[in-house]
Structures are given as C-alpha cells and as structure tokens.
C-alpha atoms as a PDB file:
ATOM      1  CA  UNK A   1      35.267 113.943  89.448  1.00  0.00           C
ATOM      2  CA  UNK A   2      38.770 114.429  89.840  1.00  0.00           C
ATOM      3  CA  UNK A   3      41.283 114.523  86.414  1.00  0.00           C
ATOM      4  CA  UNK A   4      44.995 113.875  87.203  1.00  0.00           C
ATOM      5  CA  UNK A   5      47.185 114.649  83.876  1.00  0.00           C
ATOM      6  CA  UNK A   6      50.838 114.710  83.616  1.00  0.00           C
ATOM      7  CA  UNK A   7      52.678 116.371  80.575  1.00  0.00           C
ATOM      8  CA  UNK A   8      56.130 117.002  79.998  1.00  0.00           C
ATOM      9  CA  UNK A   9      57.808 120.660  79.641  1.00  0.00           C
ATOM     10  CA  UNK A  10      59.300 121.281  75.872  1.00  0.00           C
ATOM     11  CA  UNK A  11      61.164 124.220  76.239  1.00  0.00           C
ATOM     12  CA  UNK A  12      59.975 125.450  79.543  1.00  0.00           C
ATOM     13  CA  UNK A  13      55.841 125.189  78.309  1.00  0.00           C
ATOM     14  CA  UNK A  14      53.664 122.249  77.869  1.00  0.00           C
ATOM     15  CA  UNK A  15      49.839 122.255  77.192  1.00  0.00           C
ATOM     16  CA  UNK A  16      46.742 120.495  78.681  1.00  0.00           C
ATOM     17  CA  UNK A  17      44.188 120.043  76.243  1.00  0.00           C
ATOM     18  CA  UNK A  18      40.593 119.842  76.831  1.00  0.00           C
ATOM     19  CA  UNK A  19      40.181 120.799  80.055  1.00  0.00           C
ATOM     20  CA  UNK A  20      36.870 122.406  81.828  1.00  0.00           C
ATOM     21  CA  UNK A  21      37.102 125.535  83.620  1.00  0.00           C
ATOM     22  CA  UNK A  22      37.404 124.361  87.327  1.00  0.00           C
ATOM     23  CA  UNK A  23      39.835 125.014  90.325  1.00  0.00           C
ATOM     24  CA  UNK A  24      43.029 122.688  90.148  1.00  0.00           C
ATOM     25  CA  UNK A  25      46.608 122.190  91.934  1.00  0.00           C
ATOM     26  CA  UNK A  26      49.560 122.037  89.414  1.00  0.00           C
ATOM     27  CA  UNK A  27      52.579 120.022  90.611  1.00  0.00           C
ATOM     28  CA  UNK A  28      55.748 120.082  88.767  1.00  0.00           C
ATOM     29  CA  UNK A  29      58.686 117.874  89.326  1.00  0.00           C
ATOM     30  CA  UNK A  30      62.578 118.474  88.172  1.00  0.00           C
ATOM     31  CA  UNK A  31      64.835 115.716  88.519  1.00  0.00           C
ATOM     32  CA  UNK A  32      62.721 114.214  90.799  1.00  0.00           C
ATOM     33  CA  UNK A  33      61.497 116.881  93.198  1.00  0.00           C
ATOM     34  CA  UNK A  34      58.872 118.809  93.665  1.00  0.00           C
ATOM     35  CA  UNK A  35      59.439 122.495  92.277  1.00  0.00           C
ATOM     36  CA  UNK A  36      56.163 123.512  92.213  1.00  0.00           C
ATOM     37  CA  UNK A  37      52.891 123.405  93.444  1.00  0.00           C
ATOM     38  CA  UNK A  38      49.747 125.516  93.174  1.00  0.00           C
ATOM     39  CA  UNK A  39      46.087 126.108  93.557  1.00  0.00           C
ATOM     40  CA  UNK A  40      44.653 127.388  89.873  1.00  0.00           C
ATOM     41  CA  UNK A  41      41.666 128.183  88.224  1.00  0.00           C
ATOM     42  CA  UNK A  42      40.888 127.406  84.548  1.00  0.00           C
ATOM     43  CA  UNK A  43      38.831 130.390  83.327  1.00  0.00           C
ATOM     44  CA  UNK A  44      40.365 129.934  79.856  1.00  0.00           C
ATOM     45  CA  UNK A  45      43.374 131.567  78.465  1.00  0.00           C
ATOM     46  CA  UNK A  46      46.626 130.765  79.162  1.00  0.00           C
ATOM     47  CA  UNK A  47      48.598 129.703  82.676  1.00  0.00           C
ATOM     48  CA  UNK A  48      52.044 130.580  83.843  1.00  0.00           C
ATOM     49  CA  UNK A  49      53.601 129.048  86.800  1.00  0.00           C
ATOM     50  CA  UNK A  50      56.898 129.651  88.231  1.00  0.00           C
ATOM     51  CA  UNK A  51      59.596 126.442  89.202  1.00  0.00           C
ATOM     52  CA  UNK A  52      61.624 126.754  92.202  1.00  0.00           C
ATOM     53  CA  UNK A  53      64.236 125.672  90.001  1.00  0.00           C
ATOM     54  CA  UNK A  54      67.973 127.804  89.153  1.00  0.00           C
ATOM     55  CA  UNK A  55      71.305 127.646  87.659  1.00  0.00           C
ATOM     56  CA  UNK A  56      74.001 126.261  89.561  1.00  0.00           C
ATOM     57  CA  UNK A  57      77.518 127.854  88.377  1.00  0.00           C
ATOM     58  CA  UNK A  58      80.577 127.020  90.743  1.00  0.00           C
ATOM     59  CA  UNK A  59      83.878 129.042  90.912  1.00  0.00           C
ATOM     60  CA  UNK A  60      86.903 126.437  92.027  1.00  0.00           C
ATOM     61  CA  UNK A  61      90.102 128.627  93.688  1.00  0.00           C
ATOM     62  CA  UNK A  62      93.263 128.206  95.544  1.00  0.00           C
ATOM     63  CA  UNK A  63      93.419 129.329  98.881  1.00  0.00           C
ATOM     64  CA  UNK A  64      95.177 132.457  97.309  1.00  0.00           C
ATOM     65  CA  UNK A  65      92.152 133.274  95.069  1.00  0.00           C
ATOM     66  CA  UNK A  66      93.779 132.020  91.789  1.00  0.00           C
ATOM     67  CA  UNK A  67      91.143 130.390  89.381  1.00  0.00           C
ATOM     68  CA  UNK A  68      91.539 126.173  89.005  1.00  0.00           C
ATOM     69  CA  UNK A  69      91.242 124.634  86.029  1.00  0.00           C
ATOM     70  CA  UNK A  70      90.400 121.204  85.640  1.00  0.00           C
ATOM     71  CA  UNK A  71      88.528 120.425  88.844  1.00  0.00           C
ATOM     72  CA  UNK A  72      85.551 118.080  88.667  1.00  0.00           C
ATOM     73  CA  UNK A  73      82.843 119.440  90.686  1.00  0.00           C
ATOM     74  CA  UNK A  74      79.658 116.576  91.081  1.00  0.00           C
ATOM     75  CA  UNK A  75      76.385 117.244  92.664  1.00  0.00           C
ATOM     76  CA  UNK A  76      74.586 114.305  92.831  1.00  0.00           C
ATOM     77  CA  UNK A  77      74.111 112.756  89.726  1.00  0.00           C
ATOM     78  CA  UNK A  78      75.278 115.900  87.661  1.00  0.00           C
ATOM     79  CA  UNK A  79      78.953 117.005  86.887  1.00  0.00           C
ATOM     80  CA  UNK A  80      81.048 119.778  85.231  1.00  0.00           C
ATOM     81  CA  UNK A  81      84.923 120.674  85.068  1.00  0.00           C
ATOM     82  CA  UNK A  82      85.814 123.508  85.849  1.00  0.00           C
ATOM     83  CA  UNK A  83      87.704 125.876  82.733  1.00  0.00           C
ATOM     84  CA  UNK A  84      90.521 128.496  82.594  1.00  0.00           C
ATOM     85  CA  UNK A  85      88.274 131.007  84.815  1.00  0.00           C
ATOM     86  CA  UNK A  86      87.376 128.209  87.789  1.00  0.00           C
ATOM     87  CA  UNK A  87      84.017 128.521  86.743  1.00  0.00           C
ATOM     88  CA  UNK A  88      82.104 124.630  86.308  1.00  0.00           C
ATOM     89  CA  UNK A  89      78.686 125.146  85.164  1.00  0.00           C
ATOM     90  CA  UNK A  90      76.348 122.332  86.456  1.00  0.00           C
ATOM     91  CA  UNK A  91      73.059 123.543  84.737  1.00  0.00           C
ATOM     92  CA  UNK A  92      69.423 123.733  86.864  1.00  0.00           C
ATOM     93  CA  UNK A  93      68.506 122.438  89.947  1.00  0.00           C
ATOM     94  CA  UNK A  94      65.644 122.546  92.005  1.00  0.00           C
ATOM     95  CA  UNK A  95      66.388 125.007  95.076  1.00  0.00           C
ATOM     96  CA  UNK A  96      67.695 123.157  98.238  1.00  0.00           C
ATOM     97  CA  UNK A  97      70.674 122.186 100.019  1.00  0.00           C
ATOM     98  CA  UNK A  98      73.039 120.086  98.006  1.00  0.00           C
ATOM     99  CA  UNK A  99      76.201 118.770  98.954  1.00  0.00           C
ATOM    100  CA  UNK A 100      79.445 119.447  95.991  1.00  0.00           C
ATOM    101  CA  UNK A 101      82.337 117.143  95.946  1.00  0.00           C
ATOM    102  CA  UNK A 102      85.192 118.604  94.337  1.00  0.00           C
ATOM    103  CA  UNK A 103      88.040 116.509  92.686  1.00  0.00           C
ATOM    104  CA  UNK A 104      91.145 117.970  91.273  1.00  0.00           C
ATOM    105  CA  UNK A 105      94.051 115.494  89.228  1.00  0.00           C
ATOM    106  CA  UNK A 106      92.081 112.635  90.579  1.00  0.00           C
ATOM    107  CA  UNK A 107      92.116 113.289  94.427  1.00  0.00           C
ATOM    108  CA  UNK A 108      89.096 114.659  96.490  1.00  0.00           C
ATOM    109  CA  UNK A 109      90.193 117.926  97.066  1.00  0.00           C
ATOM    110  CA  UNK A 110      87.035 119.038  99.508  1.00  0.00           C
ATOM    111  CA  UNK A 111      83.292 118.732 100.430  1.00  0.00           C
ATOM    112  CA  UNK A 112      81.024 121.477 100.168  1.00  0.00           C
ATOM    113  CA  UNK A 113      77.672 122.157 101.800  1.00  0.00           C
ATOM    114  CA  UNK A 114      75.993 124.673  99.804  1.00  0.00           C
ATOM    115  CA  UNK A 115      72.353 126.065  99.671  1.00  0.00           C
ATOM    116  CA  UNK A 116      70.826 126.590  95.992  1.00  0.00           C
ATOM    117  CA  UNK A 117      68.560 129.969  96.272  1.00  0.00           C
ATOM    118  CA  UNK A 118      69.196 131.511  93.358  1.00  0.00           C
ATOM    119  CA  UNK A 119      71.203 131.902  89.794  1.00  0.00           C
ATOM    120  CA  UNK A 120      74.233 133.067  91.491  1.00  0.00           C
ATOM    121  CA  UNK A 121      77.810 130.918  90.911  1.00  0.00           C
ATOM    122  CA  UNK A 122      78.680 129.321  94.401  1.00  0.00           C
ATOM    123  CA  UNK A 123      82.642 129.893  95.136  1.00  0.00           C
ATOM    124  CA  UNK A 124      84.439 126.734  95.980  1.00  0.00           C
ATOM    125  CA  UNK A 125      87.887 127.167  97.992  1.00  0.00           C
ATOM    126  CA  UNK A 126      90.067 123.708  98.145  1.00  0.00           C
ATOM    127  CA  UNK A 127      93.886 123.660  99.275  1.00  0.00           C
ATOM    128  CA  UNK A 128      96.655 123.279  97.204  1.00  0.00           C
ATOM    129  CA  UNK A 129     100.363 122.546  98.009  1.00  0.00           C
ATOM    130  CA  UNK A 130     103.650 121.800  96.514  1.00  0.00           C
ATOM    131  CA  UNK A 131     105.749 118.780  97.239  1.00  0.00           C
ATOM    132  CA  UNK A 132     109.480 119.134  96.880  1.00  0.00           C
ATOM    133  CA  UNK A 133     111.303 116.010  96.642  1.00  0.00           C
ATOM    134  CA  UNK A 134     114.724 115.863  97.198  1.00  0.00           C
ATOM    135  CA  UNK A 135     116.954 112.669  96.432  1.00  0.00           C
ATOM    136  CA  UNK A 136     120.794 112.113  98.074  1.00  0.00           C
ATOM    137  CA  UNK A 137     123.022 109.317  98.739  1.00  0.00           C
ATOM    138  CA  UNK A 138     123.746 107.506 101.810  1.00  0.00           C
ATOM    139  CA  UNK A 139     126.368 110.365 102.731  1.00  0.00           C
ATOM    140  CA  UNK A 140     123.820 113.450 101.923  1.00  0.00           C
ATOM    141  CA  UNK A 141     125.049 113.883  98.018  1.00  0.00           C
ATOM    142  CA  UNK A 142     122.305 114.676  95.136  1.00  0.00           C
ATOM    143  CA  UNK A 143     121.178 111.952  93.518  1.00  0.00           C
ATOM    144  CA  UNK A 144     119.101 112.060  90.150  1.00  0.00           C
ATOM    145  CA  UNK A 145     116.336 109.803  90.094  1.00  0.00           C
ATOM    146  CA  UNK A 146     113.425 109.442  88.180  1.00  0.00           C
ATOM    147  CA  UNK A 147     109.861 109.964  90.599  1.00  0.00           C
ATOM    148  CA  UNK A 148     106.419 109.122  90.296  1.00  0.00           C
ATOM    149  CA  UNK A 149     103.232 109.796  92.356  1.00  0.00           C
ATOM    150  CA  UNK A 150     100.487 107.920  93.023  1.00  0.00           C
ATOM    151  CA  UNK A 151      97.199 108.604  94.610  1.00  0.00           C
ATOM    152  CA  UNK A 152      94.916 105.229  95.233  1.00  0.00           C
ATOM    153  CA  UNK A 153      96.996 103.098  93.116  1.00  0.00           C
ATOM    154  CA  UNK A 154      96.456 106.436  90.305  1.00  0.00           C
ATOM    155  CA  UNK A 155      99.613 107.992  89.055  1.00  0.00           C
ATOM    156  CA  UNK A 156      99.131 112.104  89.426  1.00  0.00           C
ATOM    157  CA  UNK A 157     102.691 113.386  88.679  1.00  0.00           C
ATOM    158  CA  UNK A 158     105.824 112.200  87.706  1.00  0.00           C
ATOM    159  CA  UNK A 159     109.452 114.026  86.870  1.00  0.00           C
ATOM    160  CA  UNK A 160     113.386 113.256  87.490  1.00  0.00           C
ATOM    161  CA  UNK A 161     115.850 115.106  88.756  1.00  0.00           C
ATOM    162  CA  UNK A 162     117.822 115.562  92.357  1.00  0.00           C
ATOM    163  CA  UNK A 163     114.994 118.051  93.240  1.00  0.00           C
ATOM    164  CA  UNK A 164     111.846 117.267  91.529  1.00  0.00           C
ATOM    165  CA  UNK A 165     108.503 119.472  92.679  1.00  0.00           C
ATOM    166  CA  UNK A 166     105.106 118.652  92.348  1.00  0.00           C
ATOM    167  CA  UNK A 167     103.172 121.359  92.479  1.00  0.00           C
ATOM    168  CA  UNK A 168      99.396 121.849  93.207  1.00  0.00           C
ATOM    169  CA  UNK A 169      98.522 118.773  95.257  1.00  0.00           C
ATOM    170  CA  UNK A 170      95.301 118.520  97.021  1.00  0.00           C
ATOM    171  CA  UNK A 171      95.632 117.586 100.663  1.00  0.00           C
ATOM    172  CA  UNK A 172      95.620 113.699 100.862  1.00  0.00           C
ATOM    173  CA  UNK A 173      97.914 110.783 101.475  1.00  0.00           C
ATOM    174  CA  UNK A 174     100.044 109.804  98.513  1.00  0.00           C
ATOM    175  CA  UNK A 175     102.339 107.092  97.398  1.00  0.00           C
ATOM    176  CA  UNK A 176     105.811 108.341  96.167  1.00  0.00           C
ATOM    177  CA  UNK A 177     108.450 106.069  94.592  1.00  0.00           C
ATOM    178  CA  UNK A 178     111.975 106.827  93.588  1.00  0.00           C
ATOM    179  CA  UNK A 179     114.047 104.922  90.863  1.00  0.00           C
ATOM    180  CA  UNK A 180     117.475 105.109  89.860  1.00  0.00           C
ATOM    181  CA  UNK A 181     118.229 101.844  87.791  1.00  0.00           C
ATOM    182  CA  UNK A 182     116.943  98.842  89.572  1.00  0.00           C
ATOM    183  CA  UNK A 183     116.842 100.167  92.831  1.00  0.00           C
ATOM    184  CA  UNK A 184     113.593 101.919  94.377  1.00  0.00           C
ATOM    185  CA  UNK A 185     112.351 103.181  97.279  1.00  0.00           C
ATOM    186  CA  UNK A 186     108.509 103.609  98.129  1.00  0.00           C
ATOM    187  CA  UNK A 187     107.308 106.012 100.614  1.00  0.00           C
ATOM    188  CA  UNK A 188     103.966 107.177 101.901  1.00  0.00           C
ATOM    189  CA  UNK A 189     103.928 111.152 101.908  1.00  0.00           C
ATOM    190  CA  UNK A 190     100.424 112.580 103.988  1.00  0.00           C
ATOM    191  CA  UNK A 191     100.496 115.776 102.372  1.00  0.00           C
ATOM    192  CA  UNK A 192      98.581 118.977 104.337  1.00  0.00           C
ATOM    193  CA  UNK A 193     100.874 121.370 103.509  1.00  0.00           C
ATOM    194  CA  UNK A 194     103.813 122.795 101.671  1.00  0.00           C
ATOM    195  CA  UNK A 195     106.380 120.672 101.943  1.00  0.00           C
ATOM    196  CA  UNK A 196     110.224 119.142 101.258  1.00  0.00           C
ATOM    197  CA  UNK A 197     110.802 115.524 101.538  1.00  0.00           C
ATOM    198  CA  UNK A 198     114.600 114.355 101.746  1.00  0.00           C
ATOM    199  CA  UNK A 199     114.897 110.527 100.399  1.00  0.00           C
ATOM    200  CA  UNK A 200     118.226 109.007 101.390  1.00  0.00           C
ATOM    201  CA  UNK A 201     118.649 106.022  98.263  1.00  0.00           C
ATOM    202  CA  UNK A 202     120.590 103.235  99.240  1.00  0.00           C
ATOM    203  CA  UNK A 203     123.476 104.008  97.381  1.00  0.00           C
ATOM    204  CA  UNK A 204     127.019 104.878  98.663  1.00  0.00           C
ATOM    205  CA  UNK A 205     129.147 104.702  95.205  1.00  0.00           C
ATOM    206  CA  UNK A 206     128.481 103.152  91.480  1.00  0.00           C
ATOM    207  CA  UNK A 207     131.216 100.791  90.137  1.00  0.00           C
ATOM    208  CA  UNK A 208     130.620 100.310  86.142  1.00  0.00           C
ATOM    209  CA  UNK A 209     127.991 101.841  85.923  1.00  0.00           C
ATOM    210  CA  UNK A 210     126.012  99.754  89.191  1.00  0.00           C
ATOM    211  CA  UNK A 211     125.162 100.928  92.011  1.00  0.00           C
ATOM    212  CA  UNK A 212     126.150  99.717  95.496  1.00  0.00           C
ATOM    213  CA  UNK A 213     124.280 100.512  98.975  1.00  0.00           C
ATOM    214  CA  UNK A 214     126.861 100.115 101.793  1.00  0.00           C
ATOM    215  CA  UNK A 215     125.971  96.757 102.768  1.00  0.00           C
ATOM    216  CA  UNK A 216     126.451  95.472  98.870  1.00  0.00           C
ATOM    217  CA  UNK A 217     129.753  97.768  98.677  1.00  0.00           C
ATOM    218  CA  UNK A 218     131.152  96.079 102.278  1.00  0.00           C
ATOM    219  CA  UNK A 219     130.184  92.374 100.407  1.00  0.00           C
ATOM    220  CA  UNK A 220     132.000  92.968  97.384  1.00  0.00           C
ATOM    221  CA  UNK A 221     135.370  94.884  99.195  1.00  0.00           C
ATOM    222  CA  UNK A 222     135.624  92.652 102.020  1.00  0.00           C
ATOM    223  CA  UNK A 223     136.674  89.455 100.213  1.00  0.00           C
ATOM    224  CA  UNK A 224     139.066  91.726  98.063  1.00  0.00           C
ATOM    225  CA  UNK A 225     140.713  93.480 101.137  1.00  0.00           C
ATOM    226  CA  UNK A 226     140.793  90.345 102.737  1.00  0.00           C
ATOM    227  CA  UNK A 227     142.845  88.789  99.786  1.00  0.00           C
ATOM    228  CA  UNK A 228     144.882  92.180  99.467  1.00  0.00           C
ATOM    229  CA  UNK A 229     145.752  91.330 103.299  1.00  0.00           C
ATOM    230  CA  UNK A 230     146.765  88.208 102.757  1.00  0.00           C
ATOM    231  CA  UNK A 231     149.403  89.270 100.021  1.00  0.00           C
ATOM    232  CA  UNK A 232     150.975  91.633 102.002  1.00  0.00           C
ATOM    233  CA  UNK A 233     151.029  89.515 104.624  1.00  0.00           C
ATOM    234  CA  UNK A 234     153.033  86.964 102.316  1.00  0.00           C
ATOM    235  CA  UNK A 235     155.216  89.539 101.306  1.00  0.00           C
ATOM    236  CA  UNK A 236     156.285  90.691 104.822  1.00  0.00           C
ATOM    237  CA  UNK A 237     156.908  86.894 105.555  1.00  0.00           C
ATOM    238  CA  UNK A 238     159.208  86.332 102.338  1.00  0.00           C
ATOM    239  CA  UNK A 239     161.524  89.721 102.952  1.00  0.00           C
ATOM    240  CA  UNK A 240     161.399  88.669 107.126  1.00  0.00           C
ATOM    241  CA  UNK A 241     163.090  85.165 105.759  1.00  0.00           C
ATOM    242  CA  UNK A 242     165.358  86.834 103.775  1.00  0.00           C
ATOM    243  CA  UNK A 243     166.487  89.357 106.388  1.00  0.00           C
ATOM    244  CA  UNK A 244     167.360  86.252 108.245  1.00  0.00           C
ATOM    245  CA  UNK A 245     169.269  84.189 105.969  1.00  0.00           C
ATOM    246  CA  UNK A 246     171.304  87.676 105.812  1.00  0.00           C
ATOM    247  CA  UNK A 247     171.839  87.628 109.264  1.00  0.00           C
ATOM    248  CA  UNK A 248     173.532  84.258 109.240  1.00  0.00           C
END
C-alpha cells in the first residue's frame, strides 16, 4: 500500500508522524521546484535530508569596480536593492540557472545569465555614463536653462545651469528637455557612452525680459526699420526741397 504525505518545513525540519518502518522516496519542493529527492528507509530514529537549495547574494559595480547603490536586482518573482557596498541579498533559491535583471534610477541597466551552485554572492557589472549638457544661443553664447530627463515618460534627473551633468546613466535612450521661460526644446539623447550634448535654444537676444529667436526678432524689427526708413526718407525729401527753393 503506498502512503503519500506532504508536510511543510518550520524552520528547516518538519515531522511525519506515525509512520511504519518501510523503504520510501522523499521529495521536497522550494518555490516550486524540486530540491530534493531520495530513496529512504524508516528504521526509526530520526532523518536528515539535504535541499539543493542556497543563498543568492549579488554585488552591483561600475565598469570601474566602484560599488552601486540603489540598483534593483529581480530574479523571477524575488527582488532586493542593492546598499552602500553593491551587495542585494535575494535570499534562497533552489540551484539552477536563473536569469537577473538589473535596474538602476528606473532604467534597465543589464541582463544577467547566472548559474546558482552555491552560497557565493554573484558580481553584477552594468555601465554607467555621464551626460553633459551644454545650452547656447543661436550665435554659440551660454545660455542658463533649467533641464530635465526622462526615461519612458519617468523623470531620472533634473538641474539648471549653462552646463548641467548628469552623471551615472545606464545605457538607454532618453528624453531630454530644455526650458528657459516659455520656450523649450525636446531632444532624444541614445546614451552608450560618455558624452557632451550642445543644444542651440532658439534665442538670439531678450528685450524686457522676453526672449526672441531670430525669426521673432526679424518680425518685430522689420516693421520698425521699415518705419525708421520711411522717416529718413521724409527728411531727405524736406531738406532736398529746401535746397531748391535756395537755389532759386
């Protein structure tokens, strides 16, 4: 007759009451999978079997070997952030191949293929670079501005300035938009590297306090020069009659 039992582990141990000495298998599942399996024999006394199971630990760095904080490391259903060390503890898993997706300030900052033999920590390497911004006018002079970032539709940095740096970005395509009153400019940056961005605004000089692209600038002084013209053309035709009523 065949007696199929399944207890829960409390603290590592659980306890099968009532059973005859006779030759079992013992099956234990973690999360889902099998971690063990074995062919015992109950001769009374007490049983110890061993789970394929360890602790995963994960150490996030730069590509210079510097610790990050603050990256969200997921294995499946599990997830950890990593502290002021890079080290994200993710607890036990059964051994196996697993597959770590690494985030850092909201963008995926890598994929990892990893293979879970033992209790060691797992070392996680993603790229980070720095984005300089620089902002000038349509003749080349700095320009403050305020700046945001955005990854997704996400904001990830923001700052102001004529040179504003963002530093420790995750490779990716990002969304960067300048202000500077109520003009903006929106441009996509695909980021893979260390890198300066000039932004010409459309701005070629501020009257009151507003500022004027060219185009704007050429609609507002146009009329004016026009009307400018227009007097001095009067006054050239009033001292040309007068020269001639001299001359008679």
């Amino acid at each position: 007759m065949g007696i199929s039992r399944g207890v829960e582990l409390v603290n590592g141990s659980s306890v099968f009451e009532d059973l005859p000495d006779a030759s079992y298998v013992a099956r234990g599942y973690y999360r889902g999978k099998l971690v063990l399996e074995a062919e015992v024999e109950r001769l009374g006394g007490e049983l110890r079997l061993v789970a394929a199971v360890a602790r995963l630990s994960a150490r996030v760095v730069d590509q210079f070997n510097n610790p990050v904080e603050g990256a969200l490391v997921s294995v499946e259903d599990t997830q950890a952030v990593s502290g002021g060390d890079g080290y994200a503890v993710l607890g036990h898993l059964p051994l196996g191949e697993y597959e770590a997706q690494v985030e850092y300030r909201g963008v995926k900052a890598g994929t990892v293929r990893l293979n879970l033999t033992g209790g060691e920590a797992v070392k996680i390497t993603i790229q980070l670079h720095t984005l300089r911004v620089e902002a000038v006018d349509e003749i080349g002079r700095p320009l403050e501005v305020s700046a945001s970032l955005y990854s997704m539709g996400r904001l990830i940095a923001s700052g102001s300035g004529s040179a504003i740096e963002f530093p420790k970005l995750p490779s990716g395509n990002y969304q960067l938009t300048l202000r500077r009153g109520p003009k903006e400019v929106n441009k996509p940056i695909a980021l893979a590297g260390d890198r300066v961005e000039t932004v010409t605004f459309p701005i070629l000089l501020e009257l009151g306090g507003v500022a004027l692209s060219s185009q704007e600038a050429m609609l507002i002084l146009l009329p004016l020069v026009a009307v400018m013209l227009l007097v001095i053309a009067g006054l050239m035709v009033r001292e040309f009659i007068r020269w001639l009523r001299e001359r008679e």
